[in-house]
C-alpha atoms as a PDB file:
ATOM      1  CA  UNK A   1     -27.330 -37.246   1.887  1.00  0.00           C
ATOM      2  CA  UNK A   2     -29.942 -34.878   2.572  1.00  0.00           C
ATOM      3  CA  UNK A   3     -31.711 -36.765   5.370  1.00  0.00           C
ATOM      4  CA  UNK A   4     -29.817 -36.091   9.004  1.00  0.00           C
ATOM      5  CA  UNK A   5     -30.486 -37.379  12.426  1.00  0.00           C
ATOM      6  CA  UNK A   6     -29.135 -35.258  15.142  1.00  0.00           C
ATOM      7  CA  UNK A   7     -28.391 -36.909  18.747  1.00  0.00           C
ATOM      8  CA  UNK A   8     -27.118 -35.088  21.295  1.00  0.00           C
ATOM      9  CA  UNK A   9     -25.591 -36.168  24.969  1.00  0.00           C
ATOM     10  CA  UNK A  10     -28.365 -35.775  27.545  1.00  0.00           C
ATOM     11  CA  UNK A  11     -28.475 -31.973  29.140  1.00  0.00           C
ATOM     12  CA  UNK A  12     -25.574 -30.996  27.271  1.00  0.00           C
ATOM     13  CA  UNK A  13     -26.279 -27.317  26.816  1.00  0.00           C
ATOM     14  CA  UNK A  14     -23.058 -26.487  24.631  1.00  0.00           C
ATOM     15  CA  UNK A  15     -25.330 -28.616  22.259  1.00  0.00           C
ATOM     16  CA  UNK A  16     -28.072 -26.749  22.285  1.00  0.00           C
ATOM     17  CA  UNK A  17     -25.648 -23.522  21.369  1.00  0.00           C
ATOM     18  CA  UNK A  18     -24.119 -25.810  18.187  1.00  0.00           C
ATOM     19  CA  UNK A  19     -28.221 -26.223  16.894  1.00  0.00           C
ATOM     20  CA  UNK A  20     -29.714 -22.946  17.386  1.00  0.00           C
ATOM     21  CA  UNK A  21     -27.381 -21.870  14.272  1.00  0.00           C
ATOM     22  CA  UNK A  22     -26.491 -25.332  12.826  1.00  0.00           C
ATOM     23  CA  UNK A  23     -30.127 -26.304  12.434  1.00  0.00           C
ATOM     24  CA  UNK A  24     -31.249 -23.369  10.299  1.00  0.00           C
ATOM     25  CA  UNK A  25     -28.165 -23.805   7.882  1.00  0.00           C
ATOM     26  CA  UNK A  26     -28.908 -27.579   7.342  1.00  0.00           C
ATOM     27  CA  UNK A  27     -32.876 -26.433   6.175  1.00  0.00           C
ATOM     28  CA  UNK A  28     -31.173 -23.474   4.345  1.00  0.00           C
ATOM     29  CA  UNK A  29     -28.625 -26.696   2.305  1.00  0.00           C
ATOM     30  CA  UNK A  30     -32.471 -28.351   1.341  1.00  0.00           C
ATOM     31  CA  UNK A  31     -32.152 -31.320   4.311  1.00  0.00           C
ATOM     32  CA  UNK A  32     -34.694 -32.638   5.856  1.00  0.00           C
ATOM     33  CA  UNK A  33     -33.364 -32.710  10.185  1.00  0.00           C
ATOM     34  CA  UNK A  34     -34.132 -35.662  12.942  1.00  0.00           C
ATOM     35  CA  UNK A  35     -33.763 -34.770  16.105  1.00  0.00           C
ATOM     36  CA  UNK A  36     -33.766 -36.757  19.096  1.00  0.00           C
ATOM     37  CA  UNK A  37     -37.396 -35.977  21.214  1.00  0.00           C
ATOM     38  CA  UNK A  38     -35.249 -35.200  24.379  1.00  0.00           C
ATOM     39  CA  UNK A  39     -33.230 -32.500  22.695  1.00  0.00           C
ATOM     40  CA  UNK A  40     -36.037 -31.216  20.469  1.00  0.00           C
ATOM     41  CA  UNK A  41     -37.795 -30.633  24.238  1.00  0.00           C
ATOM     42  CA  UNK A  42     -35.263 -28.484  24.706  1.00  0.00           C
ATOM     43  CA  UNK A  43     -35.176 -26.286  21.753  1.00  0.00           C
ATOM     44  CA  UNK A  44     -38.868 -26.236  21.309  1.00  0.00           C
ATOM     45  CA  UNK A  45     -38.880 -28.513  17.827  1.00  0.00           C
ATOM     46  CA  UNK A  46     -40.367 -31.506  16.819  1.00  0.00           C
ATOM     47  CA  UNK A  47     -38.565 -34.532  18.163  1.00  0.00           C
ATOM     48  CA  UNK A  48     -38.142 -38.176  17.523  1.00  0.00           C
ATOM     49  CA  UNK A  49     -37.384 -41.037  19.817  1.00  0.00           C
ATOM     50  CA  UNK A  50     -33.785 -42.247  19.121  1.00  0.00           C
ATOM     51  CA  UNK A  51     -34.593 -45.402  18.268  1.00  0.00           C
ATOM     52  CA  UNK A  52     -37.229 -44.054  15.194  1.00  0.00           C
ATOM     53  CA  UNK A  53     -33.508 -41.947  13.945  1.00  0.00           C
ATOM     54  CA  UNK A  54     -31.251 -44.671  12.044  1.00  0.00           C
ATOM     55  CA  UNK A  55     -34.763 -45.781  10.199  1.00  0.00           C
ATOM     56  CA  UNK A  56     -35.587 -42.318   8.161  1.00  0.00           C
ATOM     57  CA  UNK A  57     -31.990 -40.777   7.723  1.00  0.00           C
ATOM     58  CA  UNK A  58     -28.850 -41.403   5.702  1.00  0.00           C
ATOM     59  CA  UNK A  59     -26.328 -40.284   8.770  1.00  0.00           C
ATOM     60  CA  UNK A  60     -26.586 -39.173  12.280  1.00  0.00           C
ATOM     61  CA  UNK A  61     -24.585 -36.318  13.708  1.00  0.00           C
ATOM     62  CA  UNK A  62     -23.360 -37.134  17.371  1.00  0.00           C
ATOM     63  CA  UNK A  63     -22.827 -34.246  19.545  1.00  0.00           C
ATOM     64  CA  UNK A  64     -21.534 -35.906  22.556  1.00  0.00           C
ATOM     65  CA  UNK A  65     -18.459 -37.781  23.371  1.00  0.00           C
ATOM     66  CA  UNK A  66     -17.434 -41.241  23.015  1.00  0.00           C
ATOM     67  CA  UNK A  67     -19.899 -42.715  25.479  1.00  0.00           C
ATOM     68  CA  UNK A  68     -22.841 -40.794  22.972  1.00  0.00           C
ATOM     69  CA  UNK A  69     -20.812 -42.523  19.636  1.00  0.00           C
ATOM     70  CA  UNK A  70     -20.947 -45.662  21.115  1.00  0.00           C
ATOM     71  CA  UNK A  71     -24.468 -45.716  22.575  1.00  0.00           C
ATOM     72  CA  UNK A  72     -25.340 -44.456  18.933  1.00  0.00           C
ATOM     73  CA  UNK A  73     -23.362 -46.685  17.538  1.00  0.00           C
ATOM     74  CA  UNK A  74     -24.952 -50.182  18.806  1.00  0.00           C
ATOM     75  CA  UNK A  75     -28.795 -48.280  18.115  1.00  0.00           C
ATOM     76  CA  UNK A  76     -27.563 -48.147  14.059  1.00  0.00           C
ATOM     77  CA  UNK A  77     -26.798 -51.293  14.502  1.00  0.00           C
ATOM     78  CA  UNK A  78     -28.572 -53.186  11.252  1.00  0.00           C
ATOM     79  CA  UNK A  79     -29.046 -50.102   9.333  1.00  0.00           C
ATOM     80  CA  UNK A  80     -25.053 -49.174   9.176  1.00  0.00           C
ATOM     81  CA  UNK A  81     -25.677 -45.761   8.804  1.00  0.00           C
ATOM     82  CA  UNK A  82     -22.415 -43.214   8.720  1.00  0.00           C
ATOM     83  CA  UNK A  83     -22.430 -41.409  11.780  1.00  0.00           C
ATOM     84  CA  UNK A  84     -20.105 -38.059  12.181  1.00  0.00           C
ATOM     85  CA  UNK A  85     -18.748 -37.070  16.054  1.00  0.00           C
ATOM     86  CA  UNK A  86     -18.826 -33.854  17.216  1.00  0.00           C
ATOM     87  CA  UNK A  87     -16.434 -33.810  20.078  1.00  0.00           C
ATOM     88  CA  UNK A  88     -18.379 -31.638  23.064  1.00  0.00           C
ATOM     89  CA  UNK A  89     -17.593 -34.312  26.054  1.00  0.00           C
ATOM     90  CA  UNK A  90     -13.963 -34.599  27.207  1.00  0.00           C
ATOM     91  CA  UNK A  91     -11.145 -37.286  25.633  1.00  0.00           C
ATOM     92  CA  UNK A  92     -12.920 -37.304  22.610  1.00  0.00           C
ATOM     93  CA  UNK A  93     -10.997 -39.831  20.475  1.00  0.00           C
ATOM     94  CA  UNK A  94     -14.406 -41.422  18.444  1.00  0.00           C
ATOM     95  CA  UNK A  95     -15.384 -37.812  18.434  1.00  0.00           C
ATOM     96  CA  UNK A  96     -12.558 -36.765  16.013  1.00  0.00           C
ATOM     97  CA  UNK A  97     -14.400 -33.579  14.710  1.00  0.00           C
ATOM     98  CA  UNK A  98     -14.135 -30.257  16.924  1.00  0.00           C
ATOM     99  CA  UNK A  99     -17.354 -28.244  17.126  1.00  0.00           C
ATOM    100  CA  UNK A 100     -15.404 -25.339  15.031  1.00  0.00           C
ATOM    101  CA  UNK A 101     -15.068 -27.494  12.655  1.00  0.00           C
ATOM    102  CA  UNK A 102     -18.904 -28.777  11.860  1.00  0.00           C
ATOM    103  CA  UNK A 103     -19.763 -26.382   8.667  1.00  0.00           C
ATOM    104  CA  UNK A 104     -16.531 -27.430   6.874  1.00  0.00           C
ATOM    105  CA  UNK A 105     -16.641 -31.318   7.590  1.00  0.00           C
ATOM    106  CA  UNK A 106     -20.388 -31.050   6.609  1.00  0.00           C
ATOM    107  CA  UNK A 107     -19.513 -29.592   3.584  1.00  0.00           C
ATOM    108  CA  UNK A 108     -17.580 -32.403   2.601  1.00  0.00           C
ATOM    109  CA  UNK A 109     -20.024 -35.509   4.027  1.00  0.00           C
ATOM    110  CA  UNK A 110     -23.021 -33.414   2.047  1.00  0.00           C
ATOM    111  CA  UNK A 111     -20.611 -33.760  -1.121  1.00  0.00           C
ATOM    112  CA  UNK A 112     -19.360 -36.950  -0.672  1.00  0.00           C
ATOM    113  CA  UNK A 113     -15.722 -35.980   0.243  1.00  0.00           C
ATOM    114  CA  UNK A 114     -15.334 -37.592   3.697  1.00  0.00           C
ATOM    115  CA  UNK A 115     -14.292 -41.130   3.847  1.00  0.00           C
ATOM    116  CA  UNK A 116     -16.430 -43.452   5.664  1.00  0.00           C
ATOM    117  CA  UNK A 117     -14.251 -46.213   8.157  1.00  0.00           C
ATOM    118  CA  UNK A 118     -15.968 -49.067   8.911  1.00  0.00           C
ATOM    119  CA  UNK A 119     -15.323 -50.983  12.551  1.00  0.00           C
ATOM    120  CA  UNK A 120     -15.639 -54.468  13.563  1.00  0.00           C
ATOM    121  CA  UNK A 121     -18.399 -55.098  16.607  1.00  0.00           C
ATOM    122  CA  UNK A 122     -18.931 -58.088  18.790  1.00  0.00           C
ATOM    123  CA  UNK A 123     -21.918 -59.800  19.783  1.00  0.00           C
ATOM    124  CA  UNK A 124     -22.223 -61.188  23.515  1.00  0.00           C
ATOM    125  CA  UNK A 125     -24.427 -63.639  24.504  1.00  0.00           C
ATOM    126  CA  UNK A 126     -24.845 -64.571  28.377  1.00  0.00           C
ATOM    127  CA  UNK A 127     -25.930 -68.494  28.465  1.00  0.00           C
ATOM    128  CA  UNK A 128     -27.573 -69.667  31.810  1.00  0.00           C
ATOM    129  CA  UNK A 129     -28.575 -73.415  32.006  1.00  0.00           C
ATOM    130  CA  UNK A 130     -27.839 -73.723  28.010  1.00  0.00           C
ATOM    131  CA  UNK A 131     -30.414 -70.850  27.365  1.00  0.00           C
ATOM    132  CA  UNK A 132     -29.307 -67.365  25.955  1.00  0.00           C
ATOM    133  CA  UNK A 133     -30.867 -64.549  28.723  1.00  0.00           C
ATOM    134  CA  UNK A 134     -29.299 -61.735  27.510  1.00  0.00           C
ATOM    135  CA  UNK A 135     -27.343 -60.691  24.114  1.00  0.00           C
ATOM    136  CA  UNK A 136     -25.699 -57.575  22.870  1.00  0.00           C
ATOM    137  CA  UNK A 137     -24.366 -55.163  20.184  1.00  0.00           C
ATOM    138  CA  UNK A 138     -20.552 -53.890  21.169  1.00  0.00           C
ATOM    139  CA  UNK A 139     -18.093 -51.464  19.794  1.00  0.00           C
ATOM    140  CA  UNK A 140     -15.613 -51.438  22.070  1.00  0.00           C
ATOM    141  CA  UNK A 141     -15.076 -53.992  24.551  1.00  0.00           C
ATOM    142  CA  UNK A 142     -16.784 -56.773  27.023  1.00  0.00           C
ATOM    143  CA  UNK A 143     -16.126 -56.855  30.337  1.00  0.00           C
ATOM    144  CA  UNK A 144     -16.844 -60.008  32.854  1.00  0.00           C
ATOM    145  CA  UNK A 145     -15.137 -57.822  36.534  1.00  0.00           C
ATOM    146  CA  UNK A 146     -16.201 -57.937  39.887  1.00  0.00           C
ATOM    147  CA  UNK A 147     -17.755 -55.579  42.218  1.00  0.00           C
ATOM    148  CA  UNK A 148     -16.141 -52.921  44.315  1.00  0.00           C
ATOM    149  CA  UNK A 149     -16.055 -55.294  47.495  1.00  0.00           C
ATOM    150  CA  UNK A 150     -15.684 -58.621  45.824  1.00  0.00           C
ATOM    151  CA  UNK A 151     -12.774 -61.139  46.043  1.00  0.00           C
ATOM    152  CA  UNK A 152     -10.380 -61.819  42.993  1.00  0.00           C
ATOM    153  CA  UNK A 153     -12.922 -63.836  40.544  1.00  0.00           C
ATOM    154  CA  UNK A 154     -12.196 -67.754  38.802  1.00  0.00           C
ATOM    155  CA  UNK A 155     -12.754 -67.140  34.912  1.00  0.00           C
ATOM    156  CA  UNK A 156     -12.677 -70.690  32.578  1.00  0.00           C
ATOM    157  CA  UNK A 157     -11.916 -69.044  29.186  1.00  0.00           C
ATOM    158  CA  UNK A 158     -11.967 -71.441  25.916  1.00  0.00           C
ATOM    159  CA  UNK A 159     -11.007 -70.468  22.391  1.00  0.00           C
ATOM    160  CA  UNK A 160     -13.181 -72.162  19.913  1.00  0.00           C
ATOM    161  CA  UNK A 161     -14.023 -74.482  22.471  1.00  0.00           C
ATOM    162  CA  UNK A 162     -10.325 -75.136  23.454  1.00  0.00           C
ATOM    163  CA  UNK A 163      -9.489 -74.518  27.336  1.00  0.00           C
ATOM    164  CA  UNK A 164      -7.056 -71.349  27.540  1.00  0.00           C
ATOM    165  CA  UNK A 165      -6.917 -71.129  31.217  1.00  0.00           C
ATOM    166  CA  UNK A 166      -8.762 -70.182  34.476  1.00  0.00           C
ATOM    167  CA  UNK A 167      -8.222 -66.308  34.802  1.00  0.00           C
ATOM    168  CA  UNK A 168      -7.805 -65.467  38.663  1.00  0.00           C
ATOM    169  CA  UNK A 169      -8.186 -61.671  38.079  1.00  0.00           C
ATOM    170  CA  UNK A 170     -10.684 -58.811  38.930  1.00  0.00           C
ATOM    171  CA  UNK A 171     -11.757 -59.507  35.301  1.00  0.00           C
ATOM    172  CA  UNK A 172     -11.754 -60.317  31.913  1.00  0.00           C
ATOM    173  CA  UNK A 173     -12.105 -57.879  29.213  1.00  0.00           C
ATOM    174  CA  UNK A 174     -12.846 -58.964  25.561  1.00  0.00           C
ATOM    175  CA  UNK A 175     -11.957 -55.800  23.012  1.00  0.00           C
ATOM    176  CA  UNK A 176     -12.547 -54.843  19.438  1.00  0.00           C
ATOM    177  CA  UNK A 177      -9.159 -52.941  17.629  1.00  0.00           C
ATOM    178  CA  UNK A 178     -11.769 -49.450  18.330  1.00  0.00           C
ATOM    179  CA  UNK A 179     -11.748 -50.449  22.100  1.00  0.00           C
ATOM    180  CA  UNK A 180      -8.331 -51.269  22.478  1.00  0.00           C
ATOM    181  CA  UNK A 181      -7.617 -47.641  23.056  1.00  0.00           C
ATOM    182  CA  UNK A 182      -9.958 -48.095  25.999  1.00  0.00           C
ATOM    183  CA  UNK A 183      -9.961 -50.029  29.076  1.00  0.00           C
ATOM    184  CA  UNK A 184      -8.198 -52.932  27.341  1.00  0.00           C
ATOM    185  CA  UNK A 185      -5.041 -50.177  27.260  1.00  0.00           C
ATOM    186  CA  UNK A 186      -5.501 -49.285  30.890  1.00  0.00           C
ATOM    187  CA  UNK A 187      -5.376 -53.309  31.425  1.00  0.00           C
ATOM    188  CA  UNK A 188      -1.996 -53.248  29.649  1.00  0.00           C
ATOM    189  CA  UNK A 189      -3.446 -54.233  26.327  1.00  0.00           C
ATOM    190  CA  UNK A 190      -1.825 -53.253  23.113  1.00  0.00           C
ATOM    191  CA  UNK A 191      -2.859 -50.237  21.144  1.00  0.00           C
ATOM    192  CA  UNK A 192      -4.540 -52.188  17.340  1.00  0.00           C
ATOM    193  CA  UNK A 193      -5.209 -50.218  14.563  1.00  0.00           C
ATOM    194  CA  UNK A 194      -9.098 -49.491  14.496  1.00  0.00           C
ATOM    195  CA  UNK A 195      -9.963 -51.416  10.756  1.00  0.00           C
ATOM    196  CA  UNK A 196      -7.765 -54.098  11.169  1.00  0.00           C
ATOM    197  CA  UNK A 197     -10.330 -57.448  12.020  1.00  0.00           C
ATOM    198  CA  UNK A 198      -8.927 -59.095  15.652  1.00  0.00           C
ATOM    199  CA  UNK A 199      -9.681 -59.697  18.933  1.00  0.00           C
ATOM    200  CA  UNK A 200      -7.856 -58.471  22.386  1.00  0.00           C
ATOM    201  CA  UNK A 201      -8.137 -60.744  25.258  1.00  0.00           C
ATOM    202  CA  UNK A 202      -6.788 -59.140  28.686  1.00  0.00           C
ATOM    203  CA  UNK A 203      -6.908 -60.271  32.114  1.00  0.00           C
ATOM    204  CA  UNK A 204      -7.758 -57.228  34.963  1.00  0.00           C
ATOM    205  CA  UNK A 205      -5.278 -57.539  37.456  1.00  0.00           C
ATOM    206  CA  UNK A 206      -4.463 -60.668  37.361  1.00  0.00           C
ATOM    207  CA  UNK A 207      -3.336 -62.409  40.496  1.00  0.00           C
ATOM    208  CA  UNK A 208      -0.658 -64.292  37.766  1.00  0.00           C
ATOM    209  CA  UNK A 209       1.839 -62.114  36.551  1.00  0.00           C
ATOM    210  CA  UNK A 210       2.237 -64.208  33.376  1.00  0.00           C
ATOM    211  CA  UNK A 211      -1.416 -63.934  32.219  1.00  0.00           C
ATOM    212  CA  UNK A 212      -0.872 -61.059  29.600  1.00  0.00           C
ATOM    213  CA  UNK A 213      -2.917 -59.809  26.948  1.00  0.00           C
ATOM    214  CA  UNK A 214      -3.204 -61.570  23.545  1.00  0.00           C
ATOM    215  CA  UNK A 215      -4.393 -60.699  20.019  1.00  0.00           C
ATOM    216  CA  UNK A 216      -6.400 -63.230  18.433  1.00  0.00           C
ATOM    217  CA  UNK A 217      -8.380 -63.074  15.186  1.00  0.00           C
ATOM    218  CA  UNK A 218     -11.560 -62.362  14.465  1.00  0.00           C
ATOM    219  CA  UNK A 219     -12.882 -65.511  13.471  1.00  0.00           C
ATOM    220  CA  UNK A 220     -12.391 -66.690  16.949  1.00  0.00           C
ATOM    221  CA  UNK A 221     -15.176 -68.053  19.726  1.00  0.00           C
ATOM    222  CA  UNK A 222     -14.410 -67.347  22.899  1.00  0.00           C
ATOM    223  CA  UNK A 223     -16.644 -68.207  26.156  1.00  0.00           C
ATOM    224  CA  UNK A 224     -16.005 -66.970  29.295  1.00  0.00           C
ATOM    225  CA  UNK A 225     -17.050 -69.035  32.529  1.00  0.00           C
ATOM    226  CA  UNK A 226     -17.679 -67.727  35.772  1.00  0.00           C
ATOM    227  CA  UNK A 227     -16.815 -70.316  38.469  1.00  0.00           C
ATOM    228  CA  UNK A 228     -16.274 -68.488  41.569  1.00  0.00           C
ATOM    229  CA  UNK A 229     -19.798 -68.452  43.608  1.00  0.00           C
ATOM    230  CA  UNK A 230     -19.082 -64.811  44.287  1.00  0.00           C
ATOM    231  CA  UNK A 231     -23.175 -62.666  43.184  1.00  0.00           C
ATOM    232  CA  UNK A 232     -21.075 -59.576  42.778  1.00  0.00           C
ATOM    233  CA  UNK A 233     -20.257 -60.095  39.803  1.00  0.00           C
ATOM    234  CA  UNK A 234     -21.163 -58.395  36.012  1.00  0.00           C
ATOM    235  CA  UNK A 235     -21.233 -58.056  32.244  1.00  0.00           C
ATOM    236  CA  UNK A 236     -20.307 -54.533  30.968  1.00  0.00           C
ATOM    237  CA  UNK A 237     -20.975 -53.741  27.364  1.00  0.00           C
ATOM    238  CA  UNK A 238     -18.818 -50.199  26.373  1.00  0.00           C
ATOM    239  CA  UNK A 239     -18.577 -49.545  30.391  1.00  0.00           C
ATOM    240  CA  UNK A 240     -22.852 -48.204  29.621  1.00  0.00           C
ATOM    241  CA  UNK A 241     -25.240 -51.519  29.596  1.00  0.00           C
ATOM    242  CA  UNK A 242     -24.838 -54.217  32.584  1.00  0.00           C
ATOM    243  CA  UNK A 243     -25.956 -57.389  33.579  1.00  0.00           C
ATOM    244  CA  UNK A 244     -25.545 -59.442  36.871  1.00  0.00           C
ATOM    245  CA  UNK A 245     -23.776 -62.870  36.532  1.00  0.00           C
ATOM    246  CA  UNK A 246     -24.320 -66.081  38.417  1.00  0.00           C
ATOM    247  CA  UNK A 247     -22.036 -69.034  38.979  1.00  0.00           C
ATOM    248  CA  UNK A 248     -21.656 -70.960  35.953  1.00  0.00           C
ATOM    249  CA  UNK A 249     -23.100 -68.576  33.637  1.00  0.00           C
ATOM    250  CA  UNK A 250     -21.212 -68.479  30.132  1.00  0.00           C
ATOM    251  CA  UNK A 251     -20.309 -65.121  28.692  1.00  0.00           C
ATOM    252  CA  UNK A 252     -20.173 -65.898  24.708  1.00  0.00           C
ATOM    253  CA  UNK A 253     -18.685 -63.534  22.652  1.00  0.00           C
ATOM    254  CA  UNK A 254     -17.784 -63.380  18.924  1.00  0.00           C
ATOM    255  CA  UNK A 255     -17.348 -60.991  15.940  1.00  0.00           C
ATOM    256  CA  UNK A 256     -20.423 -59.606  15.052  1.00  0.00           C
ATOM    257  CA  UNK A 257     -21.788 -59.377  10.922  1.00  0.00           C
ATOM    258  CA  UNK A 258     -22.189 -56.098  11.841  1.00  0.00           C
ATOM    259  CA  UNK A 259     -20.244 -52.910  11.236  1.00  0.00           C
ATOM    260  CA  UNK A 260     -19.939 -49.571  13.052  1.00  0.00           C
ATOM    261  CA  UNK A 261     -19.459 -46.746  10.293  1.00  0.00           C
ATOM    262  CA  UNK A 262     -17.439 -43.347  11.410  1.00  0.00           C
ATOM    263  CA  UNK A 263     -17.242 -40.332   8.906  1.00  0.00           C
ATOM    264  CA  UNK A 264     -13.527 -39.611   9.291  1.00  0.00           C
ATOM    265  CA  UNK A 265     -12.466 -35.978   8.123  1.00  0.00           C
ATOM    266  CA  UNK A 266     -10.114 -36.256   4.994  1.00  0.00           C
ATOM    267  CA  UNK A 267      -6.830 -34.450   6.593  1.00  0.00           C
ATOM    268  CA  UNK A 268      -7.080 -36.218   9.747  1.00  0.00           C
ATOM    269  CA  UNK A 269      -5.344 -39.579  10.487  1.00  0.00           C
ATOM    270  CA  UNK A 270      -5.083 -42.409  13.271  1.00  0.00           C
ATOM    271  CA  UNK A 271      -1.586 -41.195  14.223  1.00  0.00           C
ATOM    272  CA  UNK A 272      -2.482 -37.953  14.700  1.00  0.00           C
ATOM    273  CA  UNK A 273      -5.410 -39.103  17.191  1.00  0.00           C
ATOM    274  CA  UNK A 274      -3.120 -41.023  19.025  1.00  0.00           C
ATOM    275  CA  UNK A 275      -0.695 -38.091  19.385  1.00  0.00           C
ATOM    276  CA  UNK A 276      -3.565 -35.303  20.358  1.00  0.00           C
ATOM    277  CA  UNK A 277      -5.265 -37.683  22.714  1.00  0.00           C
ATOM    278  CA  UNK A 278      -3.035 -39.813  24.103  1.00  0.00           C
ATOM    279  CA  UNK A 279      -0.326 -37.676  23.847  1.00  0.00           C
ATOM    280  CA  UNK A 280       1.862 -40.867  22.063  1.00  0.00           C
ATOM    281  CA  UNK A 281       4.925 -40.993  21.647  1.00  0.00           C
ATOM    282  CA  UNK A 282       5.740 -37.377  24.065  1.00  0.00           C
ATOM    283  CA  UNK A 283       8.649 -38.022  26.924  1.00  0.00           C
END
């Protein structure tokens, strides 16, 4: 693996600090460096626009937080390149490696001693009048929720075609196992373990105390009608990419052939994530 891309969160300058000395050590190992055009600008180097990245490297190095892994992650998307976090944002928890530790990990990805975890994605597909307008990549969760000043919205949710029930809730979110750490969990989801192949479905606030969350599997369909006639209303994919809804318009959303892959460093595990980040399990 001797061909890296290097993306780095917008006008992060604790970034730039990481590449003045990481960069020169990667050329001194023999590989060949990508780096995206905005934060080559910045360091005076030869750039590349993201998208050109996943195409002529064998990983990417994030330097970022989560929102820069999962923005990453969906631009991979066909090419399911590795991708290693470098945790320089704030939670962190896709971003399991700590800037003091880059050399070491890198050691290990370079010789082929860090295990690669794959993810399940979603696609989403919005259907108005039969006819697919919009469709998307996600890693961790789609969201159908109202705007800040709109009423409680009507969702008609099916299951393979099979009515479920009419959600009367601020929203509806739709999560992968990566995303149920997310803002399925704040919507009193359950916490899945990130490889195992399912499907969250939980309600935002519902106006029905008995509409909880549910796990479902993978292989699973499920379409998502709006009914109220309320415009403020929107598709969220990973809380970054949105897209205003009508009346009637059907959210689709299924597992995706596609798989996000995260270098995860050998001595680190799931449990220990959960403890660090979301302090599980303290009193």
């Amino acid at each position: 693996m001797k061909k890296i891309g290097i993306i780095s969160k917008t006008g992060q300058g604790e970034s730039l600090k990481i590449l003045k000395d990481l960069l020169p050590w990667l050329r001194k190992k023999g590989c060949e460096v990508y780096v995206d055009y905005e934060t080559a600008s910045d360091l005076h180097i030869d750039g590349y626009q993201r998208s050109q990245i996943p195409a002529i490297t064998d990983f990417i190095i994030v330097l970022g937080g989560d929102g820069t892994m999962l923005s990453v992650a969906r631009l991979v998307g066909e090419k399911s390149l590795p991708i290693l976090g470098v945790n320089i944002g704030g939670l962190g928890f896709l971003t399991a490696v700590q800037k003091e530790e880059i050399y070491e990990v890198l050691e290990k990805v370079m010789n082929g001693q860090c295990p690669v975890e794959e993810r399940m994605m979603l696609t989403a597909c919005v259907l108005r009048h039969g006819e697919c307008i919009a469709e998307y990549l996600v890693v961790n969760d789609v969201v159908v929720n109202k705007g800040a000043l709109a009423r409680i919205i009507d969702l008609e949710t099916y299951i393979d075609h099979n009515y479920v029930a009419t959600f009367k809730a601020d929203g509806l979110i739709v999560s992968t196992p990566t995303g149920s750490t997310a803002y399925a969990l704040s919507a009193g989801g359950p916490i899945v373990y990130p490889t195992l192949s399912s499907i969250v479905l939980a309600p935002i606030c519902p106006h029905t105390l008995t509409n909880r969350p549910i796990v479902l599997p993978d292989s699973v369909h499920v379409d998502i009608v709006l009914k109220s006639m309320n415009e403020d209303v929107f598709l969220t994919v990973d809380g970054q990419v949105g897209f205003s809804l009508r009346q009637n318009d059907i959210v689709q959303v299924k597992k995706s052939e596609l798989k996000a892959q995260f270098f995860i460093p050998c001595e680190r595990d799931y449990f220990e994530i959960l403890r660090t980040k979301l302090k599980w399990g303290e009193r």
